[in-house]
N, C-alpha and C. Protein backbone atom coordinates (compact mmCIF):
# COMPACT_ATOMS: atom_id res chain seq x y z
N UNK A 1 34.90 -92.64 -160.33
CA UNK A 1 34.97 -92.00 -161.64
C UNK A 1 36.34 -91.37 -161.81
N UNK A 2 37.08 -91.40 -162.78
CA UNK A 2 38.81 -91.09 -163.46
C UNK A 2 38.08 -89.43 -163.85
N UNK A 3 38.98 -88.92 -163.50
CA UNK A 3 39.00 -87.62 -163.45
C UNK A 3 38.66 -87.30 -165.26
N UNK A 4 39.74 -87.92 -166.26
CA UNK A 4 39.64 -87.86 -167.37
C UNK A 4 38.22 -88.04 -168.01
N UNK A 5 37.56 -89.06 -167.02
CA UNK A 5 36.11 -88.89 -168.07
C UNK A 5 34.86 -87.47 -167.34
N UNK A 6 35.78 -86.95 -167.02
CA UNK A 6 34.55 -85.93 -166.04
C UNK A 6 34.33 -84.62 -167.20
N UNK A 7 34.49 -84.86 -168.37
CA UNK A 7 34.54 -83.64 -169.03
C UNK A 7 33.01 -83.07 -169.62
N UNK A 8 32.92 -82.18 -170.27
CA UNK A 8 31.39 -81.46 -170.83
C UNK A 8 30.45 -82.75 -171.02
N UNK A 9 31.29 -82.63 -171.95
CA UNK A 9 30.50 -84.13 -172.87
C UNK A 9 29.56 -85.06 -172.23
N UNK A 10 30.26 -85.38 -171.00
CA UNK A 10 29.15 -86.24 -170.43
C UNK A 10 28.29 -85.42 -169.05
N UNK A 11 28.27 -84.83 -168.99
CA UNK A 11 27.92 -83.77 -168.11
C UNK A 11 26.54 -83.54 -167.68
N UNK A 12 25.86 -83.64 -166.73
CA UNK A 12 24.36 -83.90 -166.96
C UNK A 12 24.48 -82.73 -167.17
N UNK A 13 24.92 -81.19 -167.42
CA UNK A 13 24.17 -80.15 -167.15
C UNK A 13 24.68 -79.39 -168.58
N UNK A 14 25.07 -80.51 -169.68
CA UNK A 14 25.75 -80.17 -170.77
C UNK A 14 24.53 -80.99 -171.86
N UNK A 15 23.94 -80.10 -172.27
CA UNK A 15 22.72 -80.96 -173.76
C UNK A 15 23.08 -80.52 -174.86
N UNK A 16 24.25 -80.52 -175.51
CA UNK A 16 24.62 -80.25 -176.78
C UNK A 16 24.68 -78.98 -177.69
N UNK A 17 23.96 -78.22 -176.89
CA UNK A 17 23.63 -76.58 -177.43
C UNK A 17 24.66 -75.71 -176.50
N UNK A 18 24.90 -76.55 -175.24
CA UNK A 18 25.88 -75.71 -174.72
C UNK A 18 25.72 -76.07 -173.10
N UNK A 19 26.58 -75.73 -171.92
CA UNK A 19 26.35 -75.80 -170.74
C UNK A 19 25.35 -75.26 -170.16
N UNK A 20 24.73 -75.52 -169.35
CA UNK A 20 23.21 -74.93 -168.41
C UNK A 20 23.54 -74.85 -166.85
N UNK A 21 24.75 -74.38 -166.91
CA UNK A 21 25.16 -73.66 -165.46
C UNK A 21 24.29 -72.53 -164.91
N UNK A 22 23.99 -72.06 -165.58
CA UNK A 22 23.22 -70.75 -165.92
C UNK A 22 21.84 -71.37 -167.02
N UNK A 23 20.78 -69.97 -166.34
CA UNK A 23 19.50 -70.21 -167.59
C UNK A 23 19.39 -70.33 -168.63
N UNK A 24 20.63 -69.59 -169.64
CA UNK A 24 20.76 -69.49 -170.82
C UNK A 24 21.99 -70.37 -171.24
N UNK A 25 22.01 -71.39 -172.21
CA UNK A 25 23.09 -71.98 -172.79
C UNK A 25 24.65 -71.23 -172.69
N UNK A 26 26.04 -71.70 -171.83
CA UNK A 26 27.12 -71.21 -172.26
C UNK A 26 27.50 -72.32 -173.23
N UNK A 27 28.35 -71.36 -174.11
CA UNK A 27 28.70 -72.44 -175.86
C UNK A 27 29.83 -73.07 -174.94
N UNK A 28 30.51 -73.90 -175.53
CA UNK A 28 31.71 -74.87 -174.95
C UNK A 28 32.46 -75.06 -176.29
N UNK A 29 33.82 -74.82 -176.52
CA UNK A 29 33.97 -74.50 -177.67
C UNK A 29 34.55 -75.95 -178.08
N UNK A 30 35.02 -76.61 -177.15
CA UNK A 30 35.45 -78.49 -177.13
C UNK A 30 34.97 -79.10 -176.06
N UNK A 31 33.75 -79.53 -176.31
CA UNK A 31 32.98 -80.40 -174.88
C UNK A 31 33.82 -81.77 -175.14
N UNK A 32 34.45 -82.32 -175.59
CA UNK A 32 35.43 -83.27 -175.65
C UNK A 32 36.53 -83.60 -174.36
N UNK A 33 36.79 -82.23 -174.41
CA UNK A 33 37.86 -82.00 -173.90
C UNK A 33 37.98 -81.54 -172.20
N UNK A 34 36.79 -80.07 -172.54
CA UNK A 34 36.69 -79.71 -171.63
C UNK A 34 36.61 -80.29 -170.02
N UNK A 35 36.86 -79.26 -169.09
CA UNK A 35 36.61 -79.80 -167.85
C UNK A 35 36.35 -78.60 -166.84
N UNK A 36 35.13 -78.62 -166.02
CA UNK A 36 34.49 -77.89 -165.71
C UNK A 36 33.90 -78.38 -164.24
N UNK A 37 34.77 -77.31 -163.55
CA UNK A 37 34.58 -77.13 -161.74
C UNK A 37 33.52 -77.35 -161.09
N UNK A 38 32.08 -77.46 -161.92
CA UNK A 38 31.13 -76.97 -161.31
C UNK A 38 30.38 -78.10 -162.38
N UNK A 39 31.01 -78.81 -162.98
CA UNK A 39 29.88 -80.16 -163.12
C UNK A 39 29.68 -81.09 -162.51
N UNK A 40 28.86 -81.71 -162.88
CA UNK A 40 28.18 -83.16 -162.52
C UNK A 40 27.67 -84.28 -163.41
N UNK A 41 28.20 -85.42 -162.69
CA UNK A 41 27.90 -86.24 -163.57
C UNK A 41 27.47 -87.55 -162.49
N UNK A 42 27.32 -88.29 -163.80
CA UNK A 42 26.04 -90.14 -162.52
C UNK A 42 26.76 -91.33 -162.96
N UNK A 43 26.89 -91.89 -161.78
CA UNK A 43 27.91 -93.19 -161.80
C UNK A 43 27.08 -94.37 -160.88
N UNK A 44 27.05 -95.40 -161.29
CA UNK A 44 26.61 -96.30 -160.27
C UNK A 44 27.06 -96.45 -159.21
N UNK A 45 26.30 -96.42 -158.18
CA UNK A 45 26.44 -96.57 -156.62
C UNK A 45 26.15 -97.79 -156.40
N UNK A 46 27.06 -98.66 -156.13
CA UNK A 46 26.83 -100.54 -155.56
C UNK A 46 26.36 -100.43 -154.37
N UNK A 47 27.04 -99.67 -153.45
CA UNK A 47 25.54 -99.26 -151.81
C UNK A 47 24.16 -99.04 -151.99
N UNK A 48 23.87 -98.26 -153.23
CA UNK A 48 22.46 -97.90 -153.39
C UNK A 48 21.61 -98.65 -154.05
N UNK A 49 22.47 -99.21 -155.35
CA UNK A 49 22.03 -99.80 -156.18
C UNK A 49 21.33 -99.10 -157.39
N UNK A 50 21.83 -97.65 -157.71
CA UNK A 50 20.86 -96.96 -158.80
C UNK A 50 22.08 -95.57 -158.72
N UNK A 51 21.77 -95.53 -160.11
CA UNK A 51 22.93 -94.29 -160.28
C UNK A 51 22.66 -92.86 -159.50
N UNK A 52 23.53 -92.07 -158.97
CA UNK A 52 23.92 -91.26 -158.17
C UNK A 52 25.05 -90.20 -158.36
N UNK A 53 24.66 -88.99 -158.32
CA UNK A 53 25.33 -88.00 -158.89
C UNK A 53 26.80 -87.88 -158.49
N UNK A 54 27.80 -87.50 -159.03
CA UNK A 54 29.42 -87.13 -158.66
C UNK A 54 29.67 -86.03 -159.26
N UNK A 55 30.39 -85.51 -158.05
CA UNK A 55 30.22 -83.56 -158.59
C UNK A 55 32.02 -83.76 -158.83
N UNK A 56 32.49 -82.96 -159.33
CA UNK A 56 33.84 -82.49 -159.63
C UNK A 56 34.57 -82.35 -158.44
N UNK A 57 35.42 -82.81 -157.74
CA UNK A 57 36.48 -82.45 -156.62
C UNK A 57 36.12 -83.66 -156.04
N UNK A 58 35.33 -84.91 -155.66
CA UNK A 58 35.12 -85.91 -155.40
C UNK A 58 36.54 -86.96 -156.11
N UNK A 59 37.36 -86.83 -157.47
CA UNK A 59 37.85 -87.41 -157.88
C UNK A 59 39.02 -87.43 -157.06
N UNK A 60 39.66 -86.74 -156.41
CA UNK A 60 40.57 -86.27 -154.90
C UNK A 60 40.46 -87.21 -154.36
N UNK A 61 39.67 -87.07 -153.67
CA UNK A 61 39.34 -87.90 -152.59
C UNK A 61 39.75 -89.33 -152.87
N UNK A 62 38.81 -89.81 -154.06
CA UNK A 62 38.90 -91.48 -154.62
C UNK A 62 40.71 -91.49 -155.36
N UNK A 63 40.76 -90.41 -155.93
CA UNK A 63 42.41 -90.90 -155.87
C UNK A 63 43.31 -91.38 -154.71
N UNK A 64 43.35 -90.15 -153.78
CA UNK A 64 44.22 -90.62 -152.69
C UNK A 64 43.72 -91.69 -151.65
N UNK A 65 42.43 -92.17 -152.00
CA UNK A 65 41.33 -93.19 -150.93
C UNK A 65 42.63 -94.46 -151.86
N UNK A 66 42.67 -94.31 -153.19
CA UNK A 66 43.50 -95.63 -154.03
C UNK A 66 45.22 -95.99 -153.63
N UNK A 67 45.53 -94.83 -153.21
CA UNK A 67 46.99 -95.02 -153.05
C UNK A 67 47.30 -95.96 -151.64
């Protein structure tokens, strides 16, 4: 996963009313844009065969795994 698409927007823990880091909705004032330390998001896993979560700081790794 490109770092660029890791933002609110697609975020499992982002449902449109706002982030659910917490119990109560935080607003996001550009889920577009945003980018947030402590999300997660699901990408297909070809080992597993069924999508599988990718947390934020994983994109590190797969960058310098590319160089």
């Amino acid at each position: 996963m490109k770092r660029s698409e890791m933002i609110c927007e697609t975020c499992i823990k982002y449902d449109h009313a706002g982030c659910r880091l917490q119990p109560a909705p935080i607003p996001v004032s550009d889920p577009a844009e945003h980018w947030c330390a402590q999300g997660q998001w699901e990408q297909w896993s070809e080992r597993y065969q069924e999508m599988e979560p990718y947390y934020w700081g994983e994109w590190e790794e797969t960058e310098q795994a590319e160089e």
